[in-house]
Protein backbone atom coordinates (compact mmCIF):
# COMPACT_ATOMS: atom_id res chain seq x y z
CA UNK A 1 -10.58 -14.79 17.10
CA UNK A 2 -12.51 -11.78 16.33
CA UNK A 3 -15.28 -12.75 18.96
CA UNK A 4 -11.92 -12.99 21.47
CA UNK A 5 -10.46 -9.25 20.77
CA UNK A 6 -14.01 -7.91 21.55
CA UNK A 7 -14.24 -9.70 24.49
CA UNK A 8 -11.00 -8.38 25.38
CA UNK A 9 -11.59 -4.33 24.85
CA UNK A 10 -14.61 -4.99 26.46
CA UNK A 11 -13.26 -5.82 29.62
CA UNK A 12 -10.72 -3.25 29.46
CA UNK A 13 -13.37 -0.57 28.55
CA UNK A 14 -15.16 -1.64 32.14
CA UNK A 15 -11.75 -1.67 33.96
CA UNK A 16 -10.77 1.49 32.60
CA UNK A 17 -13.77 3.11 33.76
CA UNK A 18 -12.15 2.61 37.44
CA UNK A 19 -8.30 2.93 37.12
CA UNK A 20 -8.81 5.85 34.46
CA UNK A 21 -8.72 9.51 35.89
CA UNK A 22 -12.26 11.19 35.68
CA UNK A 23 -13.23 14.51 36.55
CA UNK A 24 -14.07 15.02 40.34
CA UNK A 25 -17.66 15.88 39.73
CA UNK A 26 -18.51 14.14 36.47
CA UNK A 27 -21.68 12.05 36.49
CA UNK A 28 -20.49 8.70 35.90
CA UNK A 29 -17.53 9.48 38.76
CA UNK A 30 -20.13 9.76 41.40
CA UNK A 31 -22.15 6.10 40.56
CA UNK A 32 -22.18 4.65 43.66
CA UNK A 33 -20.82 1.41 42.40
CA UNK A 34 -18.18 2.89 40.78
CA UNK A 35 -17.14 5.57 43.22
CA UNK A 36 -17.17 2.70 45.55
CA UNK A 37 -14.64 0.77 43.15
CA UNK A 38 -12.49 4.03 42.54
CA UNK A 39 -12.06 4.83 45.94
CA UNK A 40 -11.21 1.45 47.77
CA UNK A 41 -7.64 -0.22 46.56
CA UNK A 42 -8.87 -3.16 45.78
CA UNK A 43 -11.80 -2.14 43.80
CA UNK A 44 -8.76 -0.29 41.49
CA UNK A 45 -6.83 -3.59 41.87
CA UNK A 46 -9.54 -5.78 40.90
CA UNK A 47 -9.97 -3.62 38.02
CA UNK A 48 -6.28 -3.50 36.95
CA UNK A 49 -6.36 -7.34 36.67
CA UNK A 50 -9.64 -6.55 34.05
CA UNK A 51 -7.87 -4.45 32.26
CA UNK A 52 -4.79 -6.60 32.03
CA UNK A 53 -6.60 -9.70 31.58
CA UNK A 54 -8.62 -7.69 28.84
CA UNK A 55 -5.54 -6.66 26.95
CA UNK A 56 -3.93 -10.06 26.84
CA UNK A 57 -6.69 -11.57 25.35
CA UNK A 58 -7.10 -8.91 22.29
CA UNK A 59 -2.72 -9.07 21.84
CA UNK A 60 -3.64 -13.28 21.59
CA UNK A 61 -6.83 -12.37 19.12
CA UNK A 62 -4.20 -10.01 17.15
CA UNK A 63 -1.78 -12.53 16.87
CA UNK A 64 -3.65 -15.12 15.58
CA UNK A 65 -5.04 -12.26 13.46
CA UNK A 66 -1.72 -11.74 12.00
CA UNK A 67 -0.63 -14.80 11.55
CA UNK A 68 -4.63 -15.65 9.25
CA UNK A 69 -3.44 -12.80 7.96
CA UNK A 70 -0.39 -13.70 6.35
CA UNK A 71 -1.64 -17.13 4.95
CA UNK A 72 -1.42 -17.25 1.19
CA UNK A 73 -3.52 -20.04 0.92
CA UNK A 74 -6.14 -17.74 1.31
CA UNK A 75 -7.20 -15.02 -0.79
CA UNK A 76 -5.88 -11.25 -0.45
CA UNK A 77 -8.57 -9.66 -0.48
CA UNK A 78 -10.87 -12.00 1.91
CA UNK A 79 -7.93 -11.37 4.13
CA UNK A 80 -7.89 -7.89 3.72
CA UNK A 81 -11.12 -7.70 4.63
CA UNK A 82 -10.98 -9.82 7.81
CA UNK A 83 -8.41 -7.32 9.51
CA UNK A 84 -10.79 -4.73 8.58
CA UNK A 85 -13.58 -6.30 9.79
CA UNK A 86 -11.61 -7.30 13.26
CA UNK A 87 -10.03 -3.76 13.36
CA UNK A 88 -14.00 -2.24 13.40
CA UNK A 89 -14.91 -4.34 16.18
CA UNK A 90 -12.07 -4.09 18.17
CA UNK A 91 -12.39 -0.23 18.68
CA UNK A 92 -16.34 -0.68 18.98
CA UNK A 93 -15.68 -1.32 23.11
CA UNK A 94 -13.92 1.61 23.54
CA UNK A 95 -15.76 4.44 21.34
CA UNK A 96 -17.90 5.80 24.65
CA UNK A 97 -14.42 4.97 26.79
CA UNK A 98 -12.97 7.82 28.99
CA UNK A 99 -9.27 8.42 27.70
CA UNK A 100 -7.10 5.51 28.77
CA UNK A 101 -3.34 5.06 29.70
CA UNK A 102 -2.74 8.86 29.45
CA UNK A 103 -4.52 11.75 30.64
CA UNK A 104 -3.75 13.67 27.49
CA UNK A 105 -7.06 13.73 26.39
CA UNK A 106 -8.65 15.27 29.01
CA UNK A 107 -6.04 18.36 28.11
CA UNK A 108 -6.91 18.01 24.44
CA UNK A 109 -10.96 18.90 25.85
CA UNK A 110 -9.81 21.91 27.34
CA UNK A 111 -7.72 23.32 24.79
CA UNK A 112 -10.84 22.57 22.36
CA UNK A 113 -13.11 24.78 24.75
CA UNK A 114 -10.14 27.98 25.21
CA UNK A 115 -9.73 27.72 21.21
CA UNK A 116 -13.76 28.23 21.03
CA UNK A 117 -13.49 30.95 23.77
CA UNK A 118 -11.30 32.41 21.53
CA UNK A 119 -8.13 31.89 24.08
CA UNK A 120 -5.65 30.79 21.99
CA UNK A 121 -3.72 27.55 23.78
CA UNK A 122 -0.41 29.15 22.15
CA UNK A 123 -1.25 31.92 24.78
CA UNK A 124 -2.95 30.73 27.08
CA UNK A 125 -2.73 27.41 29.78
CA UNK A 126 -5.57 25.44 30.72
CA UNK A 127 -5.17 27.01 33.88
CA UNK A 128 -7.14 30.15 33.06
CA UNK A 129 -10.60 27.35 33.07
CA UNK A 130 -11.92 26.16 35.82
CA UNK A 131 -14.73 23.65 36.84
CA UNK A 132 -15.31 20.13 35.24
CA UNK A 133 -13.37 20.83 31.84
CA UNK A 134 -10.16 21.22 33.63
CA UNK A 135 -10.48 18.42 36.37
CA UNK A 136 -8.77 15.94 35.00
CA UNK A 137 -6.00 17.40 33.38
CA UNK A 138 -2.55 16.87 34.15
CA UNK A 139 -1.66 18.92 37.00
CA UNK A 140 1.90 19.22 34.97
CA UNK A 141 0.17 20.24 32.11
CA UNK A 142 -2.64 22.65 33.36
CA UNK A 143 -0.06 25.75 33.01
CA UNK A 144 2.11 25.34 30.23
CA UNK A 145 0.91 26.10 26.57
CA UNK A 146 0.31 23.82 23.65
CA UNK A 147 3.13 22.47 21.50
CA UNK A 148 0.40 20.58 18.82
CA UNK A 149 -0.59 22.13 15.82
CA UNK A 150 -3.55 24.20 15.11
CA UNK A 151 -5.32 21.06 13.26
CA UNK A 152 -7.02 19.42 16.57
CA UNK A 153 -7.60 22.61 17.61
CA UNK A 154 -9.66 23.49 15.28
CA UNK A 155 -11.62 19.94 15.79
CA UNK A 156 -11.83 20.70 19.24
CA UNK A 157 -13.18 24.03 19.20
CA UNK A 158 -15.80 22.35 16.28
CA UNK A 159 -16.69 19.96 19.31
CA UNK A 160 -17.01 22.73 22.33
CA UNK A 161 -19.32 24.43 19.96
CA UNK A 162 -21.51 21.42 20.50
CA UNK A 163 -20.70 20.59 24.15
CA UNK A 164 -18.65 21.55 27.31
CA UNK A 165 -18.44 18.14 28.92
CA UNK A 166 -15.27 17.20 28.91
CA UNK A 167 -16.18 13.20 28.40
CA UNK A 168 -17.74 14.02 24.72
CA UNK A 169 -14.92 16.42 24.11
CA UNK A 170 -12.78 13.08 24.80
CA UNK A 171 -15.01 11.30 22.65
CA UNK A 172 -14.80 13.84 19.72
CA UNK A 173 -11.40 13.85 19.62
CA UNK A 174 -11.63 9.81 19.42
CA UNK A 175 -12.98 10.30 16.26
CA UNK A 176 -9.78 12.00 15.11
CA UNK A 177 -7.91 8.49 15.59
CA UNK A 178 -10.56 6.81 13.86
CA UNK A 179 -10.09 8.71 10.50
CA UNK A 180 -6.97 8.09 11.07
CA UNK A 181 -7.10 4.56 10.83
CA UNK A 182 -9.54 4.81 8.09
CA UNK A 183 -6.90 6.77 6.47
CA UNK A 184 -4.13 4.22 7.10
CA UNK A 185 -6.51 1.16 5.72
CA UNK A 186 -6.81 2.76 2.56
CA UNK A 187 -2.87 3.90 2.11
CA UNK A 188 -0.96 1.05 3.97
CA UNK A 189 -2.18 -1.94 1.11
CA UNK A 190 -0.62 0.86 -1.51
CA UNK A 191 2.38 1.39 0.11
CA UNK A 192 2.74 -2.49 0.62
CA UNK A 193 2.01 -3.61 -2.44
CA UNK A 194 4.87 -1.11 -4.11
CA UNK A 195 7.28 -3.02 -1.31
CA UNK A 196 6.05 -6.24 -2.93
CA UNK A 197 5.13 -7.12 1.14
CA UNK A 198 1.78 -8.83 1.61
CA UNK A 199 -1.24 -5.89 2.17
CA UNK A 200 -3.26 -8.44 4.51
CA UNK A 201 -0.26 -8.52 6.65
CA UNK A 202 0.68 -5.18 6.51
CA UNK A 203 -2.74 -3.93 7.50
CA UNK A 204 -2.94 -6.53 10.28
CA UNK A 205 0.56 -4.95 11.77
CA UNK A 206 -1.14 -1.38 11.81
CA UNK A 207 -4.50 -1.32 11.87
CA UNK A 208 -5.62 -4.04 14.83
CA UNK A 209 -1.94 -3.59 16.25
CA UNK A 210 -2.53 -3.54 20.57
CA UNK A 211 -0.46 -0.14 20.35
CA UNK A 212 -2.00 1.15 17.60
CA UNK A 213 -6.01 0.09 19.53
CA UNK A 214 -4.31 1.53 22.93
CA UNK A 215 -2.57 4.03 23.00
CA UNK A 216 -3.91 5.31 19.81
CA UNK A 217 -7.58 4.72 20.08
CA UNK A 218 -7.95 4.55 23.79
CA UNK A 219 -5.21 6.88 24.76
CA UNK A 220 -7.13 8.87 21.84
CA UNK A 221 -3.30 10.38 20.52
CA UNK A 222 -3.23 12.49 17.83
CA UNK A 223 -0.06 10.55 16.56
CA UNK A 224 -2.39 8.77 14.86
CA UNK A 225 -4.05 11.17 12.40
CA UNK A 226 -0.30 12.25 12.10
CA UNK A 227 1.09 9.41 11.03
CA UNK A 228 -2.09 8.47 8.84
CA UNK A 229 -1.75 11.68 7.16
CA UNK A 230 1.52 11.44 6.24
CA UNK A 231 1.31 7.60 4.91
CA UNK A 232 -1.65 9.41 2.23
CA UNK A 233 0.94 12.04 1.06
CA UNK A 234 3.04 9.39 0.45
CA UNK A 235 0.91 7.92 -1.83
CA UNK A 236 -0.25 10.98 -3.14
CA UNK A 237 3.10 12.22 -4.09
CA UNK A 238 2.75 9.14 -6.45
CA UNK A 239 -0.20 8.55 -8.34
CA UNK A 240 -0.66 12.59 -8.30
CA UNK A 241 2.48 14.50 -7.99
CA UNK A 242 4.93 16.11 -5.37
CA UNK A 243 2.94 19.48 -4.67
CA UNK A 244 -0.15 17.81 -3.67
CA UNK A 245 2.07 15.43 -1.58
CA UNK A 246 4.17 18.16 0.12
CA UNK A 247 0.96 20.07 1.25
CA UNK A 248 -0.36 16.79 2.68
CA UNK A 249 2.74 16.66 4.53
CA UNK A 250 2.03 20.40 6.25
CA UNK A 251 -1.66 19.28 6.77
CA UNK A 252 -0.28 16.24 8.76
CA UNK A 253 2.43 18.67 10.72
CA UNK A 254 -0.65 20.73 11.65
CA UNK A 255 -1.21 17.88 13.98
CA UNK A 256 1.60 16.87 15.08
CA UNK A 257 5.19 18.67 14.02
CA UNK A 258 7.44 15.58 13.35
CA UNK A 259 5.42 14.87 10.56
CA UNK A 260 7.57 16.81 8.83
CA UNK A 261 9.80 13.93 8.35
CA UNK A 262 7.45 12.74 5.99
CA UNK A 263 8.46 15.20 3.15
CA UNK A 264 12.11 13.28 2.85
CA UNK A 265 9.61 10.48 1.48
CA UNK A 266 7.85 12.80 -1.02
CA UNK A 267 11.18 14.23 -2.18
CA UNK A 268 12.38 10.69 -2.57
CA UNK A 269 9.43 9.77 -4.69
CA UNK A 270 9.06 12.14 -6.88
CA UNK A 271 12.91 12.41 -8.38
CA UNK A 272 14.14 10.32 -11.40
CA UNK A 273 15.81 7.38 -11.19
CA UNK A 274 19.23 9.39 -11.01
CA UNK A 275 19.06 12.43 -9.47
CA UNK A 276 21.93 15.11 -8.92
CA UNK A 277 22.37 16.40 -5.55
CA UNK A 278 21.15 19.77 -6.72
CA UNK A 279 17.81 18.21 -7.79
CA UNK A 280 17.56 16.62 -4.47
CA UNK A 281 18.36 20.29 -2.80
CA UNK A 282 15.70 22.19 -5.13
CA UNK A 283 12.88 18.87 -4.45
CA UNK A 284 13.77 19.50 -0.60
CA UNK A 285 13.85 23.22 -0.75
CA UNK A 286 10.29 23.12 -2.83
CA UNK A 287 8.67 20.85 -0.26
CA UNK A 288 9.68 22.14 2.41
CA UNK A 289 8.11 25.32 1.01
CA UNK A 290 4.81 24.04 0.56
CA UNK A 291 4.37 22.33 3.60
CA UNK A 292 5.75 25.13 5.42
CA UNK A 293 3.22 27.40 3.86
CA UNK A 294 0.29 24.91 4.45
CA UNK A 295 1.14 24.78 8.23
CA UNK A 296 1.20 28.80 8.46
CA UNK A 297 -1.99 28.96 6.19
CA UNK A 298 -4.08 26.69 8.59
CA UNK A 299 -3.00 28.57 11.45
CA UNK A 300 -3.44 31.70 9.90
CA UNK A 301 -7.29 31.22 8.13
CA UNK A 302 -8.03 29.51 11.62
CA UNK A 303 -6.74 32.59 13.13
CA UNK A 304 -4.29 30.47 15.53
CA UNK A 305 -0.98 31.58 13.91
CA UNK A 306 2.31 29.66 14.40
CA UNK A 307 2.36 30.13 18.12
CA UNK A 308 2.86 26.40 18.28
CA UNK A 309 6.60 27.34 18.01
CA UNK A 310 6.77 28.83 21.17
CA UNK A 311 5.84 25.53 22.83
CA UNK A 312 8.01 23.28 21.45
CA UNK A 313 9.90 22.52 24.13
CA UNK A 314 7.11 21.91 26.48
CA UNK A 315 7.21 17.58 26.42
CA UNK A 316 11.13 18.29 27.14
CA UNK A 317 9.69 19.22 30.56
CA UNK A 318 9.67 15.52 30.94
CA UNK A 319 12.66 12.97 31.59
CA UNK A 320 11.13 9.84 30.07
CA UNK A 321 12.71 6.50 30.47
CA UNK A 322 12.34 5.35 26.78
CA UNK A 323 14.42 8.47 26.00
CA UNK A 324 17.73 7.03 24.64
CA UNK A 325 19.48 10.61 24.92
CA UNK A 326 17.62 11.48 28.36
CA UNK A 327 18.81 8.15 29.66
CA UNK A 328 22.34 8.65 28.13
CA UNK A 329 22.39 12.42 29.66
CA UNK A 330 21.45 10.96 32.98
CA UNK A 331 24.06 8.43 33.28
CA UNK A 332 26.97 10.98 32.23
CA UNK A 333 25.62 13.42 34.56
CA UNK A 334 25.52 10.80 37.85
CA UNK A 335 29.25 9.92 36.65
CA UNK A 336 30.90 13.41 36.36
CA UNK A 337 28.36 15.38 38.25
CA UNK A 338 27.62 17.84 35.18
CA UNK A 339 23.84 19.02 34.33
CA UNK A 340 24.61 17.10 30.72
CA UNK A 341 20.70 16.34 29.92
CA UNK A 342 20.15 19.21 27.69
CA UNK A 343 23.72 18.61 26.09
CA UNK A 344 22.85 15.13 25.06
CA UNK A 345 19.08 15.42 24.02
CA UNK A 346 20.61 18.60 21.78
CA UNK A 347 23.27 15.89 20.16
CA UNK A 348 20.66 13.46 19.74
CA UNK A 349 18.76 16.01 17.64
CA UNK A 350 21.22 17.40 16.27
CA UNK A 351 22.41 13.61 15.04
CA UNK A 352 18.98 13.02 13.76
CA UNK A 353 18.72 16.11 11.67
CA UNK A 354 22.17 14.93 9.87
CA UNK A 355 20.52 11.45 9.78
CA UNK A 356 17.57 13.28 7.41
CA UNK A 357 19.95 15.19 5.56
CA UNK A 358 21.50 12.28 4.72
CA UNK A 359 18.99 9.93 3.32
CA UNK A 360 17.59 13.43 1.18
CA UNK A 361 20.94 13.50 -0.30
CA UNK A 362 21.71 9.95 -0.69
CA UNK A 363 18.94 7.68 -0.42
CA UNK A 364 17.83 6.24 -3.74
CA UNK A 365 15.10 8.63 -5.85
CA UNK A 366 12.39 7.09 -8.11
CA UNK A 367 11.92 3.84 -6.38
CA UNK A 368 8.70 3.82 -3.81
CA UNK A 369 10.26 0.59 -2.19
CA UNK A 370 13.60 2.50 -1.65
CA UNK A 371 11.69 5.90 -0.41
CA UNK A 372 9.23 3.99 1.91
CA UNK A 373 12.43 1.92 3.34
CA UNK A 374 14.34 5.27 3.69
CA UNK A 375 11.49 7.26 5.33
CA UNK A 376 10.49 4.71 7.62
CA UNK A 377 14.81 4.78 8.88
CA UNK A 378 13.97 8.33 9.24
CA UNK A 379 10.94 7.70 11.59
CA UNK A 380 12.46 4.85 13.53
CA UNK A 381 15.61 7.61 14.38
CA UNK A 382 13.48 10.46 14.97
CA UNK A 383 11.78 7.90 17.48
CA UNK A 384 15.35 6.63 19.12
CA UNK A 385 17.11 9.99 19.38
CA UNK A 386 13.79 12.29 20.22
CA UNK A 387 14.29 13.70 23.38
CA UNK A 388 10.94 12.87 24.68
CA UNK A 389 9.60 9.58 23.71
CA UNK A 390 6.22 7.91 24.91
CA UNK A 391 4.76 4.56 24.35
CA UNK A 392 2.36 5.87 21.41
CA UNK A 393 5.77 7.77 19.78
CA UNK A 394 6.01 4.12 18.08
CA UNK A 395 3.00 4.90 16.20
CA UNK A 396 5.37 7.22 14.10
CA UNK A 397 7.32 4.22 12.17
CA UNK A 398 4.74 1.61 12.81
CA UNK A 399 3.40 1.73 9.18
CA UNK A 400 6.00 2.49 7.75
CA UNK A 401 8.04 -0.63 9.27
CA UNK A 402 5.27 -2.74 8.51
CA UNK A 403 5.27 -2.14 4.68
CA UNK A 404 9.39 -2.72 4.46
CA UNK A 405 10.60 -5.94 3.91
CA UNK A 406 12.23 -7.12 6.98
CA UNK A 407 14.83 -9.77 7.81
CA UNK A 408 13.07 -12.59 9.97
CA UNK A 409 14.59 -10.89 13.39
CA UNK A 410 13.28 -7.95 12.35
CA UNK A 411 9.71 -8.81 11.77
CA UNK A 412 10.27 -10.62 15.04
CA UNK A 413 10.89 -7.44 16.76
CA UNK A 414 8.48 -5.44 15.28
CA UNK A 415 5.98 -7.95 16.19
CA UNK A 416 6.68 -8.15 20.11
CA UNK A 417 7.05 -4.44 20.34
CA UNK A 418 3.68 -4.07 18.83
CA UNK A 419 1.86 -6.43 21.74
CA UNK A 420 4.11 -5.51 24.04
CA UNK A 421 3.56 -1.91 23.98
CA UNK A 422 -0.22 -2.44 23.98
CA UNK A 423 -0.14 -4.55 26.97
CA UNK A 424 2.40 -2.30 28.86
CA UNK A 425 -0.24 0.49 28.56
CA UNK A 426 -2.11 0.42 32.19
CA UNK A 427 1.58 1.08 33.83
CA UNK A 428 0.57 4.97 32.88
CA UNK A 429 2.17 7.94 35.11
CA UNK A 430 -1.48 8.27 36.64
CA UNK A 431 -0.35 5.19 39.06
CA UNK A 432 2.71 7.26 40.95
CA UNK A 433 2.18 6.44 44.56
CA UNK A 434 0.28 3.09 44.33
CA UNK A 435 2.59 0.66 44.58
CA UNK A 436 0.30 -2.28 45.49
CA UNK A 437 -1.48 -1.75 42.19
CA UNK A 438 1.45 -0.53 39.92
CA UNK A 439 2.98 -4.28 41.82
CA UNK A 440 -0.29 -6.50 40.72
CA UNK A 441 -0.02 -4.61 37.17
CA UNK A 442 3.86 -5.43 36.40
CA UNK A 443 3.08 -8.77 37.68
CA UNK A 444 0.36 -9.36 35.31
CA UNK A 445 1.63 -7.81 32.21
CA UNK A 446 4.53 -9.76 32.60
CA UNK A 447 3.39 -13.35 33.31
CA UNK A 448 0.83 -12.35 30.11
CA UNK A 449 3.72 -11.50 27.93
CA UNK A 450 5.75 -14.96 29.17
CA UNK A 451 2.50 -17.09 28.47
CA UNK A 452 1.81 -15.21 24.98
CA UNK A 453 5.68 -15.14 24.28
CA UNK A 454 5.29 -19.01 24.52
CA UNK A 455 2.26 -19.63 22.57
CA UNK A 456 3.26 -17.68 20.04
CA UNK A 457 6.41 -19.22 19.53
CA UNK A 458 4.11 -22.62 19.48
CA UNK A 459 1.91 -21.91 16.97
CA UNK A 460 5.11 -20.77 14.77
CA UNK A 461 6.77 -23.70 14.93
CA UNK A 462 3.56 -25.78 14.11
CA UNK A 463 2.98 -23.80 11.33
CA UNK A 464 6.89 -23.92 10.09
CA UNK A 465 6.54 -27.79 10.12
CA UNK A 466 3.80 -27.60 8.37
CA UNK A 467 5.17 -25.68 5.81
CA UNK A 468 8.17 -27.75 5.41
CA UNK A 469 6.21 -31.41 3.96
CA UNK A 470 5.19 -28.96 0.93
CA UNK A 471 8.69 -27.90 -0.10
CA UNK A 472 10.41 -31.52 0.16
CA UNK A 473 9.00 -32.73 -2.92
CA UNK A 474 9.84 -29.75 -5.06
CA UNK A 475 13.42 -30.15 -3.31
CA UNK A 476 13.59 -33.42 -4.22
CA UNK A 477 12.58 -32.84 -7.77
């Protein structure tokens, strides 16, 4: 099992060193076996079919991971330990690996190097660099400023102090994702355990997850150290109070800014058992205070400021199709002709800012199964209704899902879309114009996810009827 998920990230670190955008002139570009590859359509098909091949065989690994996992025949902590153990290898492969599924990374590189130049990216657009750091970036994103907070900018400046090649930069910034699933191993067993949900299991969900490993260790997101962040201030606000919880919660919005959403959990956990709604408004108020002023005190000691907030609405630049409000905008505007995208994204916020209102107000206070339910509704809205929403956007509920205690259908669902949205990966925006390969990749990803569907299925129905000889006799007595 173990021995099959490396196998698996293996292949799609050597696939992805073909169908992944590289900088024009980098070293590794110009191999002659790989330039050949990169250049000829079926070298990038052949490689697809790696990749894909490569992915299905980690998602089976992880399922059989989870399901180990979840056996309480075993011991906790020797399970605990085995997701750990497979979560290290897994990400082993793709340490050295270009960034994958999402050219993001190559942009986080350059704002590192601007930030170190002492161009802020809240000014300034990678645009203003030229040469190898700025090769692979995003043509849409190579003149538009930086919406993320000044937190990976500070990391990446740390790294261009070191180097300038934008392939280390990537690979500097992959260490970001890695504490970040350090910092999830240690808080997701706590945050389980208080749900009364098994840690093993819990850990398996999030830590070895396929769209956790690609989108974000591959894809190297900083939704990860966002997310991770935010799960530690949860626990924090626990075993050591609500203040040093609710500056956690800015440190974690210096990455990314929906981790905001995380302080509705630390008000939640830190109230009595019955709380008035003006104790809920002063909690809010007071956390929202802190983290407020941690966010403005990293940007201001780093000397970035809060230009962030200028940039906000960059990734609005972007209709994605996982965008339930974009989607819903579109459709109204092809029926009455009316330019209503910006009408319904701006409901869709403005419905998920009553949502968190709501659940401050009204959610249950002193229970850390209630708060860690309640925040993780929070996520999973901010997630439906955001206007922008990308594979690796999932990452924001993820742990929090997994440490709630789900009906059956739910788990279900949570399961698929966690295999599912690693395998989807490779059908990335950098394939727009090659049909032939984005053809062999649908074609693969979904007779993988029929065949896996239907194994997995399998094995839970063996392991249902195996379940069921051991409760007859106690039903019978």
């Amino acid at each position: 099992m173990v021995h099959r998920g490396l196998a698996g990230y293996v292949l799609v670190f050597v696939g992805g060193l073909v169908i992944s955008v590289l900088p024009s002139s980098s070293g590794v570009a110009a191999l002659p076996w790989l330039s050949d590859l990169r250049s000829a359509t079926s070298g990038r098909m052949l490689a697809m079919a790696i990749v894909v091949i490569g992915l299905g065989l980690a998602s089976s690994a992880w399922l059989q991971l989870v399901r180990v996992s979840g056996d309480r025949r075993l011991e906790e902590g020797d399970r605990l330990a085995l997701v750990r153990r497979a979560s290290a290898c897994w990400v082993v492969p793709l340490l050295l690996a270009p960034p994958m599924f999402s050219r993001d990374g190559w942009s986080y590189g350059a704002q590192g190097v601007m930030t170190h130049l002492g161009l802020s990216p809240y000014v300034w657009a990678p645009n203003i660099l030229d040469g190898e750091i700025v090769e692979a970036v995003d043509p849409m994103w190579r003149s538009t400023l930086t919406p993320y907070g000044p937190v990976p900018l500070i990391w990446g400046s740390a790294a261009a102090g070191v180097t300038v090649d934008p392939w280390l930069l990537a690979v500097a910034h992959r260490l970001l994702s890695l504490v970040g699933l350090v910092l999830l191993a240690w808080a997701v067993p706590r945050l389980a355990r208080w749900s009364g949900v098994d840690a093993a299991r819990s850990s398996a969900l999030v830590l070895a997850s396929p769209l956790m490993v690609a989108h974000g260790v591959a894809g190297l997101h900083n939704d990860v150290l966002m997310v991770a962040v935010g799960a530690v201030a949860l626990v924090v606000a626990v075993e050591h109070g609500w203040v040093p919880g609710a500056v956690l919660v800015g440190v974690a919005a210096a990455v990314k800014l929906p981790a905001g959403l995380f302080g509705i959990g630390v008000v939640l956990l830190s109230l009595p058992l019955v709380a008035t709604h003006a104790q809920r408004t002063w909690r809010t108020a007071a956390v929202a205070l802190v983290a407020v002023g941690t966010l403005a005190g990293i940007g201001a000691v780093s000397g970035l400021g809060v230009g962030w907030v200028h940039a906000l609405g960059v990734p609005g630049e972007v209709l994605t199709p996982m965008s339930v409000s974009t989607q819903l905008g579109r459709l109204v505007e092809l029926m009455t002709g009316l330019d209503a995208v910006a009408t319904v994204r701006g409901l869709g916020s403005a419905l998920l800012l009553a949502i968190a209102v709501g659940v401050a107000l009204r959610a249950r206070t002193g229970c850390p199964r209630a708060a860690v339910r309640a925040t993780a509704g929070v996520a999973l809205a901010a997630v439906v209704l955001s206007p922008v929403v990308h594979h690796w956007y999932l990452l924001w509920c993820l742990p929090l899902l997994a440490v709630c205690h789900l009906p059956r259908r739910g788990e279900r669902v949570l399961l698929h879309v966690s295999w599912l949205g690693g395998l989807v990966a490779p059908l990335d925006s950098s394939l727009a114009g090659a049909d032939g390969i984005i053809a062999l990749a649908v074609a693969l990803v979904a007779g993988t996810a029929l065949v896996q569907s239907l194994a997995h299925r399998r094995h839970e129905a063996q392991a249902e009827v195996r379940v069921e000889p051991s409760r007859a006799p106690q039903a019978a007595r």
